[in-house]
N, C-alpha and C. Protein backbone atom coordinates (compact mmCIF):
# COMPACT_ATOMS: atom_id res chain seq x y z
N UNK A 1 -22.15 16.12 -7.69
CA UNK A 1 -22.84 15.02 -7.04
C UNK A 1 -24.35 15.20 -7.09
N UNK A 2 -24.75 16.24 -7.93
CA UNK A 2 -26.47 16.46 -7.63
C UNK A 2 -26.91 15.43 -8.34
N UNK A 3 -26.46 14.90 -9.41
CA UNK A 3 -27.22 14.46 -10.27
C UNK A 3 -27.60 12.42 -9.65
N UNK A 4 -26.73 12.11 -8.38
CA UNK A 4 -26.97 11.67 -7.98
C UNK A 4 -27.81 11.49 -6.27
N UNK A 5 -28.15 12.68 -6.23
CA UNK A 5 -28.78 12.88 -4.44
C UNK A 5 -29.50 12.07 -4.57
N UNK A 6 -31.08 11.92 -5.76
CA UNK A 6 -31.88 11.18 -5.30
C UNK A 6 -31.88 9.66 -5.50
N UNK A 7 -30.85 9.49 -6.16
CA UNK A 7 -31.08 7.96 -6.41
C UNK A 7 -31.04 7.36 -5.14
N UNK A 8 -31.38 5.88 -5.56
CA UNK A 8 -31.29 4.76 -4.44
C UNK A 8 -29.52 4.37 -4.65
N UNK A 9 -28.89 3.61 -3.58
CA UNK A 9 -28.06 3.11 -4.11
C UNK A 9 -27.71 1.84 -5.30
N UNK A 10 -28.44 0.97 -6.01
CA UNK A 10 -28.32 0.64 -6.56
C UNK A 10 -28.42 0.86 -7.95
N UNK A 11 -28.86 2.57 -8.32
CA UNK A 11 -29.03 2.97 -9.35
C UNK A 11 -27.77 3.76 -9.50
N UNK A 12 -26.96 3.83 -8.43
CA UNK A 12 -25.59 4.53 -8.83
C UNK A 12 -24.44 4.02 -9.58
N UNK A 13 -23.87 4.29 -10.83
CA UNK A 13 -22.95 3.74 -11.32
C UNK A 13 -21.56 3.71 -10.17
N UNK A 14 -20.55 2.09 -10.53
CA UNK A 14 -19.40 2.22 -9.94
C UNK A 14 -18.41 3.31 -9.76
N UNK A 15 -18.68 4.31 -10.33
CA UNK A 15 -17.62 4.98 -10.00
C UNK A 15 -17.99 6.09 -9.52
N UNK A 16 -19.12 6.23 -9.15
CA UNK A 16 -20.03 7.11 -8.67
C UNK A 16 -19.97 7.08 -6.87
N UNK A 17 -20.38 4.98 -6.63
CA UNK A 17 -20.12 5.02 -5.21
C UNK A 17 -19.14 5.56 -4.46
N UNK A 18 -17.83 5.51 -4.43
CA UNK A 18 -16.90 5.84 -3.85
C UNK A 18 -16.99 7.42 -3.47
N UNK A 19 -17.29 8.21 -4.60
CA UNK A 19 -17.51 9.86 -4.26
C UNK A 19 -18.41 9.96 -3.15
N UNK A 20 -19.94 9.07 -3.40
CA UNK A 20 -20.71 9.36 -2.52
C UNK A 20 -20.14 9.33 -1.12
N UNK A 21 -19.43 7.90 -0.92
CA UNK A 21 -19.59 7.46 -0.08
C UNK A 21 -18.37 8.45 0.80
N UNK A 22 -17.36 9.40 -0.17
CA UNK A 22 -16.66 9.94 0.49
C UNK A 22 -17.15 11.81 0.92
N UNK A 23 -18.37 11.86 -0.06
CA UNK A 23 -19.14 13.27 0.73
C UNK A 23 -19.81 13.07 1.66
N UNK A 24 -20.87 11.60 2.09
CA UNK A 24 -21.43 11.16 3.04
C UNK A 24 -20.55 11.15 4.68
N UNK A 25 -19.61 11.03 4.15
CA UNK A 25 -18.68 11.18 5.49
C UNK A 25 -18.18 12.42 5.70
N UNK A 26 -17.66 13.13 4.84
CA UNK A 26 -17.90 14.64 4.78
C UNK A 26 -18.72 15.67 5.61
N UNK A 27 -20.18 15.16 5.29
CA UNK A 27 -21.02 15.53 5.51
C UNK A 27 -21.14 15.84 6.97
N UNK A 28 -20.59 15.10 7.84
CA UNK A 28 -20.66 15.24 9.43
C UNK A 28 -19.24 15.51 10.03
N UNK A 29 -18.42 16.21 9.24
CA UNK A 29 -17.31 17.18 9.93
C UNK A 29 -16.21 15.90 10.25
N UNK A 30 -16.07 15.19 10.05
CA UNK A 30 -15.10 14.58 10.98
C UNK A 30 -14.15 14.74 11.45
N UNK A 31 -13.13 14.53 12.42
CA UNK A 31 -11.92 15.08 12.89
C UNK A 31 -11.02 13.84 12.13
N UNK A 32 -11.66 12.58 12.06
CA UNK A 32 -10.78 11.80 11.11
C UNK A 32 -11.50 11.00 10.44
N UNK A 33 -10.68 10.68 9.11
CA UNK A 33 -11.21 10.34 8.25
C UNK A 33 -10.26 8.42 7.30
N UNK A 34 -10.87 7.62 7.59
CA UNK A 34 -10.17 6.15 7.27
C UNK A 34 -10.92 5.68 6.04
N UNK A 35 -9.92 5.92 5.24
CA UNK A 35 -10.26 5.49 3.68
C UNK A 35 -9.08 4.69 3.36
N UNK A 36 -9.49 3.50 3.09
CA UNK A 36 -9.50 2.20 2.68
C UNK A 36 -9.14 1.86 0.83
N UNK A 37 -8.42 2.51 0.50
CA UNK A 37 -8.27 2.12 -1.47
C UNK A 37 -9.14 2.61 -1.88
N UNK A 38 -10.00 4.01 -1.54
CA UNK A 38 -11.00 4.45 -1.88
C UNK A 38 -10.90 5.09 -3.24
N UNK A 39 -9.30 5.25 -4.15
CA UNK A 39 -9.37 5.44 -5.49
C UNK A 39 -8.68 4.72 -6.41
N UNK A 40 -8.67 3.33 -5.67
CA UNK A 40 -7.70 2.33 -6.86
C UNK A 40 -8.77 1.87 -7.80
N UNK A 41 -10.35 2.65 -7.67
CA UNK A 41 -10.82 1.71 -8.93
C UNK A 41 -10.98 2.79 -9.62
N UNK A 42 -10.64 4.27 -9.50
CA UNK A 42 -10.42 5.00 -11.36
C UNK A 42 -9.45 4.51 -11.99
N UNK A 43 -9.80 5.58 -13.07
CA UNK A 43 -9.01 5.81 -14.32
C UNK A 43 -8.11 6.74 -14.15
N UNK A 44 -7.11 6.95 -14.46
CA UNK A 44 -5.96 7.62 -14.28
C UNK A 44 -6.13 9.34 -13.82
N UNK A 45 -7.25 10.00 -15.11
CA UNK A 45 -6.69 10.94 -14.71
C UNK A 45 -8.06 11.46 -13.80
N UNK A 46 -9.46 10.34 -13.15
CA UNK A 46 -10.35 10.79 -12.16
C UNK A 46 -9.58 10.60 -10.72
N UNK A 47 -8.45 9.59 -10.99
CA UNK A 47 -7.52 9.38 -9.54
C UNK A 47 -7.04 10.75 -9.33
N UNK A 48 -6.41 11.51 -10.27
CA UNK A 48 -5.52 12.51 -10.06
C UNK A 48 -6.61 13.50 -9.57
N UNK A 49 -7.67 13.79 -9.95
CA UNK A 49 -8.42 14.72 -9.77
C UNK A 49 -8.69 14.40 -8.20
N UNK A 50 -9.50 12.93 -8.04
CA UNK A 50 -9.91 12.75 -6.47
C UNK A 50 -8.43 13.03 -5.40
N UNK A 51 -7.66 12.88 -5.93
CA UNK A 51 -6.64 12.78 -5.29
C UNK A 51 -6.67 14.18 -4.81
N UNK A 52 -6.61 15.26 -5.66
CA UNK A 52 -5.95 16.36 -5.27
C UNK A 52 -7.28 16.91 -4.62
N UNK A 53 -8.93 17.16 -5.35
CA UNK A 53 -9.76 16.67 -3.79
C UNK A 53 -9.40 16.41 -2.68
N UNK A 54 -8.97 15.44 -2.29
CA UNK A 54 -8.56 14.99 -1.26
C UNK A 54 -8.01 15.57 -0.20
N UNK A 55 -6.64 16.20 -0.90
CA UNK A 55 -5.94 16.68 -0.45
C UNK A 55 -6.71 18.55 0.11
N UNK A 56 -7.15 18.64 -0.84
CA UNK A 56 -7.92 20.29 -0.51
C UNK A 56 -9.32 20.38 0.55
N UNK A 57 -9.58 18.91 0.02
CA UNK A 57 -10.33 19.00 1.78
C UNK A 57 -9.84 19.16 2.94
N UNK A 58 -9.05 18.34 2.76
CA UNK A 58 -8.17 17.80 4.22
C UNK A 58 -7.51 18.96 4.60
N UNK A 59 -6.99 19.60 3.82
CA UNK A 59 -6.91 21.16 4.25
C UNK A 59 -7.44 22.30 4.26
N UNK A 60 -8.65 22.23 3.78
CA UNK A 60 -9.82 23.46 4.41
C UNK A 60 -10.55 22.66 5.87
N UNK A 61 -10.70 21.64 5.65
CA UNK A 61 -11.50 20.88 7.22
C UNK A 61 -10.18 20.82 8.20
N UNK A 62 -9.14 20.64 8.22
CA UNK A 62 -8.06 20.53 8.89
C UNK A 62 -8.25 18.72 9.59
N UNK A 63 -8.81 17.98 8.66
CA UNK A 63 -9.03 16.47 8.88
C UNK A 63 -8.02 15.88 9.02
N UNK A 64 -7.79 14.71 9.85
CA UNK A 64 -6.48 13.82 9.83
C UNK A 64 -7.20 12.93 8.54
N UNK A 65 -6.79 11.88 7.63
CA UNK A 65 -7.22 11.47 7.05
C UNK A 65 -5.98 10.28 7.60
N UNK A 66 -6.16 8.70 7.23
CA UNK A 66 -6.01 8.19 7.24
C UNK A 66 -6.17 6.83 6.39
N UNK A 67 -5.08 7.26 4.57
CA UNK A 67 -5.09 6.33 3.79
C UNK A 67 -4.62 5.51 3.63
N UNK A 68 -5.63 4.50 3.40
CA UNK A 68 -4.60 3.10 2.93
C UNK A 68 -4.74 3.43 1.65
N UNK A 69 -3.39 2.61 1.05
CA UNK A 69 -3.29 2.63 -0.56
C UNK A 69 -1.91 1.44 -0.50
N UNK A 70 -1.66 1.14 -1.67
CA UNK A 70 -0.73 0.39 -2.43
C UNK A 70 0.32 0.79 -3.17
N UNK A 71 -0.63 2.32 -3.58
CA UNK A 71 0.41 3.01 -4.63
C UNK A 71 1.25 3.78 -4.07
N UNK A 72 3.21 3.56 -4.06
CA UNK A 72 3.95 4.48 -3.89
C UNK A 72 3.67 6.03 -3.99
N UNK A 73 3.56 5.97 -5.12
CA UNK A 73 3.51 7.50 -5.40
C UNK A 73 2.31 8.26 -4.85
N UNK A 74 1.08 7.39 -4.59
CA UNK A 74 -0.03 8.41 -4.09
C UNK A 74 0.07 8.65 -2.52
N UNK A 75 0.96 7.39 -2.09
CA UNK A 75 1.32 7.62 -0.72
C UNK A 75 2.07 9.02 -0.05
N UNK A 76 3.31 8.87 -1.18
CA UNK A 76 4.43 9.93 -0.54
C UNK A 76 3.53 11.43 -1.09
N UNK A 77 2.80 11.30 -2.78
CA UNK A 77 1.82 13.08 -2.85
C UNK A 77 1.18 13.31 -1.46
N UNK A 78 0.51 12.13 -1.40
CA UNK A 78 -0.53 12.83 -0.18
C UNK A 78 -0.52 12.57 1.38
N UNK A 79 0.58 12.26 1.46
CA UNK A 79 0.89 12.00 3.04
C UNK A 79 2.01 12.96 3.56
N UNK A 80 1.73 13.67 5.05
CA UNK A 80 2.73 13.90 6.14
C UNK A 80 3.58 12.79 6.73
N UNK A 81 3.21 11.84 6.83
CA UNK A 81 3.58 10.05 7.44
C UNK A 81 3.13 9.03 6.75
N UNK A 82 4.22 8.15 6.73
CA UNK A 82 3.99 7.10 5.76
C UNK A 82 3.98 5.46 6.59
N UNK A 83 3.07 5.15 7.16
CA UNK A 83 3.40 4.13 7.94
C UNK A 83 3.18 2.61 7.14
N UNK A 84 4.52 2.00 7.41
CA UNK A 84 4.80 0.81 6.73
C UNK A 84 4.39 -0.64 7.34
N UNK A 85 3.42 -1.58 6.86
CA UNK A 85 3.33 -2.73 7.72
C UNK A 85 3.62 -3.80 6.90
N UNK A 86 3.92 -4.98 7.63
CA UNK A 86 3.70 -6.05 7.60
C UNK A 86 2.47 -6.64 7.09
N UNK A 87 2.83 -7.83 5.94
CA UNK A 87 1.56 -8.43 5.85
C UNK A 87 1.10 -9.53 7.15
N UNK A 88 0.16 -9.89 7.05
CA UNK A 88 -0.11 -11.43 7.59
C UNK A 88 -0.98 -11.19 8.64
N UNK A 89 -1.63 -12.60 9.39
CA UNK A 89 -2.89 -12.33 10.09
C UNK A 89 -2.93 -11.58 11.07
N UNK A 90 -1.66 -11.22 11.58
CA UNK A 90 -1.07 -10.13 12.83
C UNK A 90 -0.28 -9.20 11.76
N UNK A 91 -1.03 -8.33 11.49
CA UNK A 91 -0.09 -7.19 10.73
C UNK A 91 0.44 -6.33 11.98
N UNK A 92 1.25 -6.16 11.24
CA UNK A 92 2.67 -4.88 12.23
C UNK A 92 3.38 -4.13 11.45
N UNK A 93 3.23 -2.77 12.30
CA UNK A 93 4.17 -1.62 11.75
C UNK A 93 5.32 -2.19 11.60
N UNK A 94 5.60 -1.78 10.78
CA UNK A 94 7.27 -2.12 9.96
C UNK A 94 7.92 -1.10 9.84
N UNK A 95 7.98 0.09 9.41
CA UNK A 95 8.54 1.40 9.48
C UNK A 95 7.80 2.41 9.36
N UNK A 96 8.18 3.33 9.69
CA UNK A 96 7.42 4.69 9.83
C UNK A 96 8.26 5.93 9.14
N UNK A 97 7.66 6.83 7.99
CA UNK A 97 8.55 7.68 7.15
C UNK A 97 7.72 8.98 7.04
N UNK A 98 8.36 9.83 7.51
CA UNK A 98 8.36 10.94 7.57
C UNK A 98 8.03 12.03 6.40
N UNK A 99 7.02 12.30 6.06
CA UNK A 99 7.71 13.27 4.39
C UNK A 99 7.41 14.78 4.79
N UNK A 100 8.55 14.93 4.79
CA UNK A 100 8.67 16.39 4.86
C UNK A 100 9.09 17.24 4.06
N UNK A 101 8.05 17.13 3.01
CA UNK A 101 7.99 17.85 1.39
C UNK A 101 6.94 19.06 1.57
N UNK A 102 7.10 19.80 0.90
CA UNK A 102 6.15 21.38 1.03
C UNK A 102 4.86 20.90 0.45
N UNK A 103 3.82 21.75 1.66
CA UNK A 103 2.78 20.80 1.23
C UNK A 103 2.07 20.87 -0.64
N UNK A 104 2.46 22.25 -1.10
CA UNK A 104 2.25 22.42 -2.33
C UNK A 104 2.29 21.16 -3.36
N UNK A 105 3.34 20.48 -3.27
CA UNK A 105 3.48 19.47 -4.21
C UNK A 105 2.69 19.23 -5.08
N UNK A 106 3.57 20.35 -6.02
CA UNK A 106 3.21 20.03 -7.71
C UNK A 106 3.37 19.10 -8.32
N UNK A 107 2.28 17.97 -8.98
CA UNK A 107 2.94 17.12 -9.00
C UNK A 107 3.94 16.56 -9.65
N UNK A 108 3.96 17.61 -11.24
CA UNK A 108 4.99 16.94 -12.37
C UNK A 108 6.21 17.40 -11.71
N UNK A 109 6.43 18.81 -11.32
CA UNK A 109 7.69 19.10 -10.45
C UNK A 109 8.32 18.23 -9.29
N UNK A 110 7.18 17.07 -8.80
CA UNK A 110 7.72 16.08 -7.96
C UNK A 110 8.02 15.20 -8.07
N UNK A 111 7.91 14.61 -9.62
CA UNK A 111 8.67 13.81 -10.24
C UNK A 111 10.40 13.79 -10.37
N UNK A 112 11.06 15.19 -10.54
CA UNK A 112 11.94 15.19 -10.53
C UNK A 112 12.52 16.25 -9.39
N UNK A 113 11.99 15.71 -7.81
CA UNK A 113 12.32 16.40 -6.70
C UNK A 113 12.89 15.06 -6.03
N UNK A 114 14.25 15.30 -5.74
CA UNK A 114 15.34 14.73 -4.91
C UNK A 114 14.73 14.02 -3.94
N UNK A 115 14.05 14.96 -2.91
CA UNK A 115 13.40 14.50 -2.14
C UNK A 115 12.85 13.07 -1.88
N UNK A 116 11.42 13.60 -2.92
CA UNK A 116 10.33 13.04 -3.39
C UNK A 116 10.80 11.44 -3.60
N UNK A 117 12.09 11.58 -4.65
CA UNK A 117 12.13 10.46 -5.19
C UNK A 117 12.95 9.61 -4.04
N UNK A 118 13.60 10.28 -2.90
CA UNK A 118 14.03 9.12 -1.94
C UNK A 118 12.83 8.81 -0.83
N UNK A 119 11.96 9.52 -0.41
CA UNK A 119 10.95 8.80 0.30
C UNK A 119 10.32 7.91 -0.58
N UNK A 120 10.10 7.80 -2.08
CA UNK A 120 9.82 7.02 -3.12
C UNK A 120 10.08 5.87 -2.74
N UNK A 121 11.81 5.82 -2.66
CA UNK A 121 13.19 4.57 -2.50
C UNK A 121 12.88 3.55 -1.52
N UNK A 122 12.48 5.10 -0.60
CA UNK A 122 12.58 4.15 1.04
C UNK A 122 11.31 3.24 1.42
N UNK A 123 10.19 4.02 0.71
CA UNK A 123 9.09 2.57 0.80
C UNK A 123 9.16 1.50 -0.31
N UNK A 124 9.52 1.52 -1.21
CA UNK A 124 9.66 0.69 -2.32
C UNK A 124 11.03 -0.47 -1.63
N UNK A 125 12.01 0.49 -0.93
CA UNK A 125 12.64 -0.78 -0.08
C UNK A 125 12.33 -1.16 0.66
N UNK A 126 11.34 -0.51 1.38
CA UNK A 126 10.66 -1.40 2.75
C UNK A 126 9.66 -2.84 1.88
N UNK A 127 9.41 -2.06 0.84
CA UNK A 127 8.33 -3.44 0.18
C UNK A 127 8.86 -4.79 -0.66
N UNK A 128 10.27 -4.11 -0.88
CA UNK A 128 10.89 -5.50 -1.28
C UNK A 128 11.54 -6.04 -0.44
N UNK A 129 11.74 -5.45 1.21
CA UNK A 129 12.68 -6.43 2.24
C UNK A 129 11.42 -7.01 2.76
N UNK A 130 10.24 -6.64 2.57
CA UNK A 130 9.29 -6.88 3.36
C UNK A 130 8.96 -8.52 2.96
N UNK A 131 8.69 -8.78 1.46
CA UNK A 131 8.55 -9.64 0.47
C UNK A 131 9.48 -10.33 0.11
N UNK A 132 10.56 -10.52 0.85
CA UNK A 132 11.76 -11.06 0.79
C UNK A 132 12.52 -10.93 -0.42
N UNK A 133 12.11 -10.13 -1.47
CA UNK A 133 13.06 -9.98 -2.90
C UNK A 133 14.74 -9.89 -2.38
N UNK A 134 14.78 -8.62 -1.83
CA UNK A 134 16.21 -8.67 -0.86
C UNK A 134 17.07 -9.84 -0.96
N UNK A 135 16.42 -10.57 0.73
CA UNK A 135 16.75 -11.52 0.85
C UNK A 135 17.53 -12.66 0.16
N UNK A 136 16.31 -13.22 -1.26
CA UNK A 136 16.14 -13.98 -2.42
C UNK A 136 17.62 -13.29 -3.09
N UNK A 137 17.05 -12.08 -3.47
CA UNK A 137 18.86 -11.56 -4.57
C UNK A 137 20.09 -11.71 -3.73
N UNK A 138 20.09 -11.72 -2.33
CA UNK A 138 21.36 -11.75 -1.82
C UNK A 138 21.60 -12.85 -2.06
N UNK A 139 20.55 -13.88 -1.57
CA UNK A 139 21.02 -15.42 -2.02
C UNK A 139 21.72 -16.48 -2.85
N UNK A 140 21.11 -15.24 -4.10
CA UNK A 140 21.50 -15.50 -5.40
C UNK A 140 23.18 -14.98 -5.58
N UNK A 141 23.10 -14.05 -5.33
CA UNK A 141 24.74 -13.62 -4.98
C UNK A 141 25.72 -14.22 -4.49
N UNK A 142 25.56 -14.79 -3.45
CA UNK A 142 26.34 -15.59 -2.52
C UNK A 142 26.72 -16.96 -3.25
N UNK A 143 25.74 -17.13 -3.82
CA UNK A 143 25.60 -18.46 -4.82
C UNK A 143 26.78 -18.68 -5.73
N UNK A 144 26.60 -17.20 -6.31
CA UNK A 144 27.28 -16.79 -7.76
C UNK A 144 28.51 -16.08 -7.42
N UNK A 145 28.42 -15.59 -6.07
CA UNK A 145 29.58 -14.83 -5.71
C UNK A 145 30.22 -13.46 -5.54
N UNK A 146 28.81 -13.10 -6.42
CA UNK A 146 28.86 -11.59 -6.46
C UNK A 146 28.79 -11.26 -4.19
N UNK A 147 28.63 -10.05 -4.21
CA UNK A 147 28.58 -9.56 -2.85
C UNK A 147 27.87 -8.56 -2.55
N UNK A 148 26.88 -8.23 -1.86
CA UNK A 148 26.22 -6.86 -1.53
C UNK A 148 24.93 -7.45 -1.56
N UNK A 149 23.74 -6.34 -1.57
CA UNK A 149 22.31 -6.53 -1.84
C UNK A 149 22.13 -5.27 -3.15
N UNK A 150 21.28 -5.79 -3.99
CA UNK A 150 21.00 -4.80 -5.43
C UNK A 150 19.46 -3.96 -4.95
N UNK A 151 19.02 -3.25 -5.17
CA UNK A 151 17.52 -2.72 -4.93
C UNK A 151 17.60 -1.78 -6.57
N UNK A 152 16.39 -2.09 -7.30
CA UNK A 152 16.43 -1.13 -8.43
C UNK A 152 16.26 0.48 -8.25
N UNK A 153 16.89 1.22 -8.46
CA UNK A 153 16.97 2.63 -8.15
C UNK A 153 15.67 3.21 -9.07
N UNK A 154 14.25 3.43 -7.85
CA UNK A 154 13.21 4.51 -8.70
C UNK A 154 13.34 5.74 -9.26
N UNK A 155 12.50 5.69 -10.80
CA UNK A 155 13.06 6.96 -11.14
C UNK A 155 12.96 6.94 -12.53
């Protein structure tokens, strides 16, 4: 980050802000930390890097961090708790998931960890009952006659 201390902010390239803006908070110890999609605008493999950053701060500072994200998978790597909401102008907790995976999590080895891949399941089903897909396919069933609800198995 030296090569940016002195600039102004408008001389900082996009992908530059986000780092700053996440050592600037750094900078004063926090006990918690609320980041907001703070790496959905890299490239694949500067996500993986900030990511695991992330994670090695949060455990030398002993920070609560508190991410929002979109992405399944960066949720269940880097979270103890996975809290699920509702969209809309009154958002609401919708479920709450537990991951109780070793914090090591390697990540190619967590690709094919049992585990891993059902806390995967369980938000990916919270996001299609959430969005009514569910719903919609049962509908379709009933229609046609089939019986049950389908969810695509991650993986």
């Amino acid at each position: 980050m030296g090569h940016a201390m002195n600039k102004k902010p408008h001389e900082i390239s996009g992908g530059v802000k986000p780092r700053v803006g996440i050592a600037g908070c750094l900078a004063v110890s926090p006990k918690v930390m609320l980041m907001d999609e703070p790496l959905g605008g890299f490239d694949a493999l500067t996500r993986v890097n900030l990511q695991n950053s992330v994670i090695e701060i949060q455990k030398e500072l002993n920070t609560t961090v508190i991410l929002i994200t979109h992405d399944v998978d960066e949720a269940v790597l880097m979270s103890d708790k996975i809290v699920m909401m509702f969209n809309g102008p009154v958002a609401k907790v919708g479920d709450i998931l537990n991951i109780e995976l070793d914090r090591s999590r390697a990540r190619v080895a967590l690709f094919k960890n049992d585990q891993f891949n059902h806390c995967r399941q369980q938000v990916l089903s919270f996001s299609y009952q959430k969005k009514g897909v569910v719903k919609r396919e049962d509908e379709k069933r009933k229609r046609s006659g089939r019986a049950g609800v389908g969810l695509a198995k991650a993986g």
